[in-house]
N, C-alpha and C. Protein backbone atom coordinates (compact mmCIF):
# COMPACT_ATOMS: atom_id res chain seq x y z
N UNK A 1 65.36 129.39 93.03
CA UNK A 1 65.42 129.09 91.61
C UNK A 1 66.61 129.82 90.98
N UNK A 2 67.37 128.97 90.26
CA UNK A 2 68.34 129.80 89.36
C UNK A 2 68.04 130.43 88.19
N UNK A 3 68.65 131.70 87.97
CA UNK A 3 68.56 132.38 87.08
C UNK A 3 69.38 132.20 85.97
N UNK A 4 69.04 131.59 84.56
CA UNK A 4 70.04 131.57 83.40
C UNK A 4 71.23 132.06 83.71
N UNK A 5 71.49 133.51 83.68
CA UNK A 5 72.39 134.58 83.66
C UNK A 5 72.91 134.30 84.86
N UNK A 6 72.92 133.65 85.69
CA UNK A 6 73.98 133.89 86.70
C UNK A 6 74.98 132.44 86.41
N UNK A 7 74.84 131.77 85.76
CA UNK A 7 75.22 130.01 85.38
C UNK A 7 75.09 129.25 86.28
N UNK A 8 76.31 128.40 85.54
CA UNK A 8 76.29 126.90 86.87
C UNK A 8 77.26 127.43 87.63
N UNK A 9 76.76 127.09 89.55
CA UNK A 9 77.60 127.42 90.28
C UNK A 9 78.28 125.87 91.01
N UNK A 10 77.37 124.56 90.88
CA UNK A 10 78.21 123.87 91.47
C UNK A 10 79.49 123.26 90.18
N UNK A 11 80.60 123.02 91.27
CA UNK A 11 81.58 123.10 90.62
C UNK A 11 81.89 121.46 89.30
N UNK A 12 81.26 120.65 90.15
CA UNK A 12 81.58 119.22 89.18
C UNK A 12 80.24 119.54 88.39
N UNK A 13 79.07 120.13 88.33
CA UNK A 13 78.11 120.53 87.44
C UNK A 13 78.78 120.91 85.73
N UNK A 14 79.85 121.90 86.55
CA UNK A 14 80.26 122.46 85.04
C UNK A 14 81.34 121.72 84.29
N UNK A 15 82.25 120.74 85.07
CA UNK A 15 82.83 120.38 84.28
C UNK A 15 82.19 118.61 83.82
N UNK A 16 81.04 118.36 84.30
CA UNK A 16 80.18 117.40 83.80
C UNK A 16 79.41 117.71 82.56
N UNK A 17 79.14 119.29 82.39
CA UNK A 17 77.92 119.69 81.57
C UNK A 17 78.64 120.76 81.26
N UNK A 18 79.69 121.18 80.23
CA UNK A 18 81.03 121.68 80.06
C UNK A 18 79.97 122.45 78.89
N UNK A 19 79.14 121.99 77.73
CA UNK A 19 78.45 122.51 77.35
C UNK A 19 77.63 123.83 77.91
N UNK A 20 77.12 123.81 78.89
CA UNK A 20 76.11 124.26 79.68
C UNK A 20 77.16 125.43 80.04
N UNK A 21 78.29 124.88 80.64
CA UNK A 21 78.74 126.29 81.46
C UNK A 21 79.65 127.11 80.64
N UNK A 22 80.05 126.93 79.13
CA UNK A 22 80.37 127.24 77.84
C UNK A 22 78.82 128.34 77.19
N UNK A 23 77.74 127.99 77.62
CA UNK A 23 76.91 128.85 77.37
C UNK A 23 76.52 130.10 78.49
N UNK A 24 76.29 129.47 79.45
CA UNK A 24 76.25 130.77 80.40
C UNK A 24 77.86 131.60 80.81
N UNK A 25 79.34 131.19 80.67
CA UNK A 25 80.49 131.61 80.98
C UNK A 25 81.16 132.21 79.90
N UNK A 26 80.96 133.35 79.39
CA UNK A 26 81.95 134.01 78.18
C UNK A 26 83.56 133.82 78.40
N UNK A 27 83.83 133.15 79.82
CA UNK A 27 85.32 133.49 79.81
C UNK A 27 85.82 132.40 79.11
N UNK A 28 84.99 131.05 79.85
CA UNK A 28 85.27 129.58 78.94
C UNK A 28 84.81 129.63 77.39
N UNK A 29 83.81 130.45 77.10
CA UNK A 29 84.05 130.24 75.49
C UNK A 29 85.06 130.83 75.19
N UNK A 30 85.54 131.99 75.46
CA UNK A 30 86.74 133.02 75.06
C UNK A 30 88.13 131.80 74.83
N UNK A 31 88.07 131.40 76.46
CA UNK A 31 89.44 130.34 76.89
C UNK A 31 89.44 129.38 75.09
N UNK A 32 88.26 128.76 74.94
CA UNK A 32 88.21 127.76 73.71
C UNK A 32 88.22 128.20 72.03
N UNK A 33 87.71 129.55 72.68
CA UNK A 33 88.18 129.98 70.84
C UNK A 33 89.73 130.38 71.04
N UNK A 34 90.50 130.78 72.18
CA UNK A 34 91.58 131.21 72.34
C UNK A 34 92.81 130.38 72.17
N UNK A 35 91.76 128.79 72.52
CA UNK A 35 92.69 127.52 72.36
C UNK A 35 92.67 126.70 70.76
N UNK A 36 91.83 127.60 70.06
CA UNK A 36 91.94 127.10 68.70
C UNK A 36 92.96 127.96 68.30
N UNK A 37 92.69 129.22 68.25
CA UNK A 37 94.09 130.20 67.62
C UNK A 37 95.16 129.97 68.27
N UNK A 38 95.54 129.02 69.43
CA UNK A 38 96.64 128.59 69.69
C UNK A 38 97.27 127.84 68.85
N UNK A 39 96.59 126.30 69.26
CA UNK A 39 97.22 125.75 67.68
C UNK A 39 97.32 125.87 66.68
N UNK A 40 96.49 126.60 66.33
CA UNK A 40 96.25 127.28 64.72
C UNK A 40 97.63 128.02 64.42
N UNK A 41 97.66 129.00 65.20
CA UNK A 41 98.98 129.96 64.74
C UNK A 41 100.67 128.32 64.85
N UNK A 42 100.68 127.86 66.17
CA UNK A 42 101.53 127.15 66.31
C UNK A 42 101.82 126.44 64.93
N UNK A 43 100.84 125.80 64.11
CA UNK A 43 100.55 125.55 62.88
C UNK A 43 101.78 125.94 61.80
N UNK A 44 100.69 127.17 61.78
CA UNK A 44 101.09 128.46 60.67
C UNK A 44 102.47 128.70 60.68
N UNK A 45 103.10 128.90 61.86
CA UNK A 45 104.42 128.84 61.52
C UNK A 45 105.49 128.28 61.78
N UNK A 46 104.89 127.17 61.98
CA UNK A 46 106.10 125.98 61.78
C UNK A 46 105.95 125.46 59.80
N UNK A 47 104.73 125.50 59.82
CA UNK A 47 104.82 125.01 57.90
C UNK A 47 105.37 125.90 57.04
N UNK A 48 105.42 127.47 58.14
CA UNK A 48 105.82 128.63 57.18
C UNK A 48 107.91 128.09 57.45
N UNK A 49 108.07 127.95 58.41
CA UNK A 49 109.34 127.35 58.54
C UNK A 49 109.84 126.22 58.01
N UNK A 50 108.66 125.42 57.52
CA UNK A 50 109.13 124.26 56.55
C UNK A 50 108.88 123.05 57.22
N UNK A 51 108.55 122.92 58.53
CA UNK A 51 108.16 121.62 59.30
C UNK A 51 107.30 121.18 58.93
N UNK A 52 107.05 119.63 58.89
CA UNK A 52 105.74 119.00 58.18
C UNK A 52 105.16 118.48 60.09
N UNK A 53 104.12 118.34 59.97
CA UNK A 53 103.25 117.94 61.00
C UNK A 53 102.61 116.29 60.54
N UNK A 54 103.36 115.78 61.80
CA UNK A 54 103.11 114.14 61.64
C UNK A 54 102.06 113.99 62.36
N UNK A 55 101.51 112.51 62.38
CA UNK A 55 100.04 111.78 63.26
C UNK A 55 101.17 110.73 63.80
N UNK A 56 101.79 110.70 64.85
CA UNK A 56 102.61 108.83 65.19
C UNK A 56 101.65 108.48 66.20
N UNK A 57 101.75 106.68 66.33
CA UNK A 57 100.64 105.96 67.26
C UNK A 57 100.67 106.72 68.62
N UNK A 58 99.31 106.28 68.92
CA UNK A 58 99.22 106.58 70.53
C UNK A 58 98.85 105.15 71.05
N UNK A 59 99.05 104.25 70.38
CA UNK A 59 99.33 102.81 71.02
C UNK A 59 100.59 102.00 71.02
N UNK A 60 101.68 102.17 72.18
CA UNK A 60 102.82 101.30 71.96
C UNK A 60 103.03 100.24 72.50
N UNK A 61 104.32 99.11 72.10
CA UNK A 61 104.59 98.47 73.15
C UNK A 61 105.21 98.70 74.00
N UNK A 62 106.39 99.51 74.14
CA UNK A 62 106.70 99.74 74.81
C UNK A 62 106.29 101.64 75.15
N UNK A 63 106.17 101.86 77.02
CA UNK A 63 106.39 102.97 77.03
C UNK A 63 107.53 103.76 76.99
N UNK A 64 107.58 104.82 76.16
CA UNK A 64 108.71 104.95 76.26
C UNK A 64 108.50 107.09 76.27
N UNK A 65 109.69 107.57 75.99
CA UNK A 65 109.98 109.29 75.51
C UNK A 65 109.94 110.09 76.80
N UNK A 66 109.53 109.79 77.51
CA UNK A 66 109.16 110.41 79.34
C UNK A 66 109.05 109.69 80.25
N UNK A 67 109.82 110.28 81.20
CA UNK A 67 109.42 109.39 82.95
C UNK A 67 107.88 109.68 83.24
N UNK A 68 107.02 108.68 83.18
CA UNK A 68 105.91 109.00 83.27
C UNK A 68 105.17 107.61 83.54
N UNK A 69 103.95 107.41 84.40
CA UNK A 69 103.49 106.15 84.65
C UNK A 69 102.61 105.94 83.39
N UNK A 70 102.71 104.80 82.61
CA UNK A 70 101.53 104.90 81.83
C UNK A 70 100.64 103.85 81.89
N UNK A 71 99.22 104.75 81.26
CA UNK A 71 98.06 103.75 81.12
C UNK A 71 98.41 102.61 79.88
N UNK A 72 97.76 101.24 80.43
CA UNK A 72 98.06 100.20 80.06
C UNK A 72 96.91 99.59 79.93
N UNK A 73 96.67 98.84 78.49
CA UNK A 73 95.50 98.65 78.01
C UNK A 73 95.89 97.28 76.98
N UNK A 74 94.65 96.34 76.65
CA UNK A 74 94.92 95.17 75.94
C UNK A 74 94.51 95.42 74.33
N UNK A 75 95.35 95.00 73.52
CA UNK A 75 95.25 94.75 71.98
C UNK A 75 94.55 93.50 71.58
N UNK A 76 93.37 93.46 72.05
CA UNK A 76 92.46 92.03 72.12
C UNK A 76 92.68 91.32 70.95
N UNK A 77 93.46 91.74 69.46
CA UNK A 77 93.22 91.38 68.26
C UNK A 77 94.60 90.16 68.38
N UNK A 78 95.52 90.99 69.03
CA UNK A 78 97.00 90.59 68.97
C UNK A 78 97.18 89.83 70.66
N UNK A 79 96.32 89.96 71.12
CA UNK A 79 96.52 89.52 72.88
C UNK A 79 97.63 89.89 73.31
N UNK A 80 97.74 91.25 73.25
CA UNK A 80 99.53 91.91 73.68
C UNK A 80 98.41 93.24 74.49
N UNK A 81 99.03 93.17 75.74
CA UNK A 81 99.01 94.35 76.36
C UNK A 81 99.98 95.64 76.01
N UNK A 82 99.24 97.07 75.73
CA UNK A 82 100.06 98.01 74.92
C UNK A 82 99.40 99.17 76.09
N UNK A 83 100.85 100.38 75.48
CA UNK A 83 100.61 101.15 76.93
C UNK A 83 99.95 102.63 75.80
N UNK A 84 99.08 103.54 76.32
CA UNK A 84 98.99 105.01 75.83
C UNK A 84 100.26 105.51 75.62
N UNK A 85 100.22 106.54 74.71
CA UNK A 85 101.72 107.22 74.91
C UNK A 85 101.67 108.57 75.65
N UNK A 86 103.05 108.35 76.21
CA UNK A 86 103.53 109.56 77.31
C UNK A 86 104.10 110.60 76.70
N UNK A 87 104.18 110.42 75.31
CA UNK A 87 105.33 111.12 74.84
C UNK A 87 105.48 110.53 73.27
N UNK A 88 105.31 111.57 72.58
CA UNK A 88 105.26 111.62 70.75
C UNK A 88 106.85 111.09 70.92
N UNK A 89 108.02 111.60 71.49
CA UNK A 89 109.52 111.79 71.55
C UNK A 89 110.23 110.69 70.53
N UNK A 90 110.47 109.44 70.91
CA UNK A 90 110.94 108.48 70.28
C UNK A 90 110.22 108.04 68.96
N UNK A 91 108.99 108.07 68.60
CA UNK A 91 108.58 108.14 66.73
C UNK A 91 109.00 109.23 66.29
N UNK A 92 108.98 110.42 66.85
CA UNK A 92 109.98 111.59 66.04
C UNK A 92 110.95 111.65 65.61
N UNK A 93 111.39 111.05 66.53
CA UNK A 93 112.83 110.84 66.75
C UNK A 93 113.38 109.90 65.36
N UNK A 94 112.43 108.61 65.20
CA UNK A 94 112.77 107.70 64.30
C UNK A 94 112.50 108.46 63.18
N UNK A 95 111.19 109.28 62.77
CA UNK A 95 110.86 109.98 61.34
C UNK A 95 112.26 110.59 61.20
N UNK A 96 112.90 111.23 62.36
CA UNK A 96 114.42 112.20 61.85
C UNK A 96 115.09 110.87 61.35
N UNK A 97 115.01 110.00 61.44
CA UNK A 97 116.49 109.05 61.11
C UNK A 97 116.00 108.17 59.53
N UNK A 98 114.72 108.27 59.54
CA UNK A 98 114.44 108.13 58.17
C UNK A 98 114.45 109.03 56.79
N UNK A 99 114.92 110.32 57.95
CA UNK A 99 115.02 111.33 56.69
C UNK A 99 114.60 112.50 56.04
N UNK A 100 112.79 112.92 57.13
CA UNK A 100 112.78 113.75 57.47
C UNK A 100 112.83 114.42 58.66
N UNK A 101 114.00 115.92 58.08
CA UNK A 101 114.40 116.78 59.08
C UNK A 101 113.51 117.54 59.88
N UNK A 102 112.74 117.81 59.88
CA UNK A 102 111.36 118.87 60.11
C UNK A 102 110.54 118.68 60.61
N UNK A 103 110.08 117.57 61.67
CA UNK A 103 109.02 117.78 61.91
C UNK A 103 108.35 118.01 63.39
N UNK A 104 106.82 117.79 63.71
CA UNK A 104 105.96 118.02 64.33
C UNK A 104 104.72 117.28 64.67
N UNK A 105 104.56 117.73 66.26
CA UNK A 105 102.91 116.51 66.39
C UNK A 105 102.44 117.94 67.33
N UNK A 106 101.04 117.46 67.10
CA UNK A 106 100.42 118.07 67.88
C UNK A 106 99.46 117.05 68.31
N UNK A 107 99.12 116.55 69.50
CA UNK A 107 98.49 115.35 69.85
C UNK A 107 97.84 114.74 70.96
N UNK A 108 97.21 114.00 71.62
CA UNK A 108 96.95 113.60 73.20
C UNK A 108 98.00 113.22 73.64
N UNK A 109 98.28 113.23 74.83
CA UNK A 109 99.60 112.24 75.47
C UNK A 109 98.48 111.71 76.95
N UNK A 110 98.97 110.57 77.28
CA UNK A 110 98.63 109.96 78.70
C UNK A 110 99.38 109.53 79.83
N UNK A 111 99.14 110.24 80.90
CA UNK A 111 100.05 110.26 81.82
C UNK A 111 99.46 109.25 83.29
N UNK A 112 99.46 108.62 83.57
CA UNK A 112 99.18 107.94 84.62
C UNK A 112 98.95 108.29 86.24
N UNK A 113 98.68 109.65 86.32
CA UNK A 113 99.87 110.36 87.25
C UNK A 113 98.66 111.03 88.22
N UNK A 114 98.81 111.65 89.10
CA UNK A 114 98.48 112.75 90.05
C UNK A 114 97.34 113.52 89.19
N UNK A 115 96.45 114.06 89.11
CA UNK A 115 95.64 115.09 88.80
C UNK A 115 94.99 116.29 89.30
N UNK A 116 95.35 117.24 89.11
CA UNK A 116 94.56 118.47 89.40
C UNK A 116 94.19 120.02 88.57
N UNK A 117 93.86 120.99 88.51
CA UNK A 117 93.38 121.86 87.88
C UNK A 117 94.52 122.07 86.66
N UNK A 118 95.99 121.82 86.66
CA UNK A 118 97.23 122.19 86.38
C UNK A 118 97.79 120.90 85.56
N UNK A 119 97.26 119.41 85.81
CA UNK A 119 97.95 118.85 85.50
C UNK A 119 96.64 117.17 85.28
N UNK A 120 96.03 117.25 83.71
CA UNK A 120 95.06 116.02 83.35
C UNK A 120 96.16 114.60 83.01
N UNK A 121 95.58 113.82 83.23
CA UNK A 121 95.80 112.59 83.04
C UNK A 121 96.07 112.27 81.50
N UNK A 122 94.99 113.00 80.38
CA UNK A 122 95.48 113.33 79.38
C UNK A 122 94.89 114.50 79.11
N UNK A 123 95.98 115.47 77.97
CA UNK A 123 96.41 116.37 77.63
C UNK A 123 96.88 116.94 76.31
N UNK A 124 96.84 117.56 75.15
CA UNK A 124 97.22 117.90 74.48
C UNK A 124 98.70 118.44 74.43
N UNK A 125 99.96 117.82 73.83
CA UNK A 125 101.34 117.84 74.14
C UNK A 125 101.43 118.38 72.47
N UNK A 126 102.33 118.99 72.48
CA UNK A 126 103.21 120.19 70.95
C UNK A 126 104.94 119.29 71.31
N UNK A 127 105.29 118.71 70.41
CA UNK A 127 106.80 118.52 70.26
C UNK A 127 107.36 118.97 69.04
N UNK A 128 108.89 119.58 69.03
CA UNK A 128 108.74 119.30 67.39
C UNK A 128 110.58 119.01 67.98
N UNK A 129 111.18 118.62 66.00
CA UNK A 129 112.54 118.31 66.19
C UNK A 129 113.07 119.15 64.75
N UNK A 130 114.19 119.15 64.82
CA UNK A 130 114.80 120.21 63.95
C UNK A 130 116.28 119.36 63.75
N UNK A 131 116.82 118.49 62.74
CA UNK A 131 117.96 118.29 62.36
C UNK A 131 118.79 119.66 62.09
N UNK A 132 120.21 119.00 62.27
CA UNK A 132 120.98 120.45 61.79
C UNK A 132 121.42 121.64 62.30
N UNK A 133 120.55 121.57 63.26
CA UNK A 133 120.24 122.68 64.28
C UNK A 133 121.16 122.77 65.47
N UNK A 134 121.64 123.68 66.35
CA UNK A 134 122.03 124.05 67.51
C UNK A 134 121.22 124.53 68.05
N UNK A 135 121.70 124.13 69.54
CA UNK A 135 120.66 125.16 70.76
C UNK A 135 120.58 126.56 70.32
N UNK A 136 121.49 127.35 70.08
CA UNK A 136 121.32 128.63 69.82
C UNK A 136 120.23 128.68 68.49
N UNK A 137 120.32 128.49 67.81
CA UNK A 137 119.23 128.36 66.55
C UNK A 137 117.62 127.97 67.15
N UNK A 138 117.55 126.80 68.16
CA UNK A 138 116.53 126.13 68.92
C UNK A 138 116.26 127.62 69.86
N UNK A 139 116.86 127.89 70.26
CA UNK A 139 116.22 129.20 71.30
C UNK A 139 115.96 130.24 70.49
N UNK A 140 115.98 130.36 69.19
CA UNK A 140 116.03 131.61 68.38
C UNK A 140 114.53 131.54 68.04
N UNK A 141 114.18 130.32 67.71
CA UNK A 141 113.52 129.32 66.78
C UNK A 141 111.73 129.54 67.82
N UNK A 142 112.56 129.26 69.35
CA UNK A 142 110.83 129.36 70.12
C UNK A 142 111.06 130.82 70.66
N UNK A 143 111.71 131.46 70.56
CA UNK A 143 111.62 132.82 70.99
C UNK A 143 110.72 133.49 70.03
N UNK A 144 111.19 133.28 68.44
CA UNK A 144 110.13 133.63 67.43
C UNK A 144 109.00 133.07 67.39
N UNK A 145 108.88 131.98 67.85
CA UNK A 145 107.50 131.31 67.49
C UNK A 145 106.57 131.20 68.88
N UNK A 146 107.43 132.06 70.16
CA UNK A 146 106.44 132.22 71.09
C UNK A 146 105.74 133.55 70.92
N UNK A 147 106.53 134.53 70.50
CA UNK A 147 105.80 135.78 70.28
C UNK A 147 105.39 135.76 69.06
N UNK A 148 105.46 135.13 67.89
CA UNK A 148 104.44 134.73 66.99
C UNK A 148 102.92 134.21 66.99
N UNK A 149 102.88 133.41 68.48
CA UNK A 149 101.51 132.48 68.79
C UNK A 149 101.26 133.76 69.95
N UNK A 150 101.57 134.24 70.71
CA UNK A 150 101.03 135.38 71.38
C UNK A 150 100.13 136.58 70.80
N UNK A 151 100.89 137.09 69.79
CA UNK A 151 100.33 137.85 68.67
C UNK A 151 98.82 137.40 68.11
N UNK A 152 99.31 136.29 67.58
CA UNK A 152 97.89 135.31 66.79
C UNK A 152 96.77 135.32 67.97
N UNK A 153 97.08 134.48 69.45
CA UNK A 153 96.11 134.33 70.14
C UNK A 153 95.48 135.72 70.74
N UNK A 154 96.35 136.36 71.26
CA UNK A 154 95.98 137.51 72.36
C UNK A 154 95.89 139.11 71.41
N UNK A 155 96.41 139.19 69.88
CA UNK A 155 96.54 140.42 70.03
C UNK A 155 97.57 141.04 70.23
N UNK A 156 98.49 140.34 71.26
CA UNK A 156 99.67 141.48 71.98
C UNK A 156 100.78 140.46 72.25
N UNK A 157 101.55 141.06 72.73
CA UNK A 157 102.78 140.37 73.45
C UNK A 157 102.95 140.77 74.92
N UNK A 158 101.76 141.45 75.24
CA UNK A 158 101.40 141.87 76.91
C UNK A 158 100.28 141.34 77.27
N UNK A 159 100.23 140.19 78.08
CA UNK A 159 98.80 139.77 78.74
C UNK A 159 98.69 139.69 80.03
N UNK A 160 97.62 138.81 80.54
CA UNK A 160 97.63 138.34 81.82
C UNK A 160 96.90 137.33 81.54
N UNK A 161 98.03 136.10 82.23
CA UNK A 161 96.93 134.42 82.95
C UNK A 161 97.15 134.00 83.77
N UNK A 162 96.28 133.78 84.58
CA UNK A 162 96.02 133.69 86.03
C UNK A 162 96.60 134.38 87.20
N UNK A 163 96.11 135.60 86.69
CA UNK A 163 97.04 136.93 87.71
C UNK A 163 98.60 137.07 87.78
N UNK A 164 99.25 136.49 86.04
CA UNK A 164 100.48 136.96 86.30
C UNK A 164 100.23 137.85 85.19
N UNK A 165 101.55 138.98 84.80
CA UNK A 165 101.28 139.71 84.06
C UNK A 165 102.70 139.06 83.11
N UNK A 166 102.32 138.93 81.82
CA UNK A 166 103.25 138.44 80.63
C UNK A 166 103.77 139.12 79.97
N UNK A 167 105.28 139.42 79.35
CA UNK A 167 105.37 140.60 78.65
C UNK A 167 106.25 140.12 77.85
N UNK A 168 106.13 139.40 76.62
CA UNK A 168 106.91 138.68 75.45
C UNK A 168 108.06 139.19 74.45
N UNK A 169 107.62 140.70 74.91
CA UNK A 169 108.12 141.56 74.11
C UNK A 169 109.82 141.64 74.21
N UNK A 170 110.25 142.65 73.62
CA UNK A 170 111.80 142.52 73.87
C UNK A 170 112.85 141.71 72.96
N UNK A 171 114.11 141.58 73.39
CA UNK A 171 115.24 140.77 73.10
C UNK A 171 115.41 139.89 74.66
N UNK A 172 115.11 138.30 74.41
CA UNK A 172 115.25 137.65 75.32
C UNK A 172 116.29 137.38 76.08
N UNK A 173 116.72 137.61 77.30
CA UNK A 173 117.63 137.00 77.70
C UNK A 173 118.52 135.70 77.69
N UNK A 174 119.06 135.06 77.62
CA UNK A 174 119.78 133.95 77.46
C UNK A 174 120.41 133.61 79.39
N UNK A 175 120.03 132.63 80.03
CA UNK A 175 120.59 132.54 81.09
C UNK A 175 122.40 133.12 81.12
N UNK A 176 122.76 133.08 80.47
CA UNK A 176 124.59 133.28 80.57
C UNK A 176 125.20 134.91 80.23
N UNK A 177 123.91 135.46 79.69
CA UNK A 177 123.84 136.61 79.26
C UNK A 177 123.95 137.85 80.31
């Protein structure tokens, strides 16, 4: 007989009954409140930077923004077969050419592809675009806003995930540097 306190040990159990092993596993609730203050902070300071955060379709005709196989599905209304998107990239892209400079998705993407612990079929994808801008400004830009979301999530700019040890801290290197 199993004991509450020890949880679920078979392995497709828990990610069938994700609930269940969210109650007996403090690490997976930790992991999910850890993945709200992710986006949350990611949020916070991009609006504090002035980026607006868009919704663009996740139904296109064409696939397009990434080399990526995509899922392909029917528009029964329109009788047009339309694919998931692989990639926010190209509606961003168009919001910049309409005029706003600033923005952001935070969103599902669908990938057609290989699956394993590292890599879902779909996924939560972060893009953003910045008119005006140079690479040097763009590397300035996630250097601040990676140790900004480190801070928010962890506390620190020193962690560990999945037995590596992270250390955010510092003046970043630049490959040429």
């Amino acid at each position: 007989m199993r004991k509450k306190w020890h949880g679920l040990q078979d392995e497709e159990e828990k990610l069938r009954k994700r609930y269940l092993d969210i109650i007996f596993n403090n690490d997976v609730k930790e992991m999910i409140e850890k993945r709200a203050k992710f986006f949350s902070s990611i949020r916070n300071f991009l609006q504090n930077k002035k980026f607006m955060e868009v919704e663009t379709p996740v139904l296109e005709n064409t696939a397009g923004g990434a080399e990526a196989r995509p899922f392909v599905t029917h528009y029964n209304a329109y009788d047009v077969d339309v694919y998931l998107r692989i990639s926010p990239e190209l509606w961003l892209k168009r919001l910049m050419v309409a005029g706003f400079t600033k923005v952001y998705e935070i969103g599902k993407v669908f990938r057609n592809e290989g699956a394993d612990a590292e890599h879902l079929q779909d996924y939560m994808h972060f893009e953003f675009y910045s008119a005006y801008s140079d690479y040097n400004e763009g590397m300035k830009l996630v250097e601040e806003m990676y140790k900004f979301i480190a801070q928010e999530t962890f506390g620190t700019l020193k962690f560990k995930i999945k037995g590596f040890d992270i250390d955010l801290g510092g003046k970043w290197k630049l490959k040429a540097d």
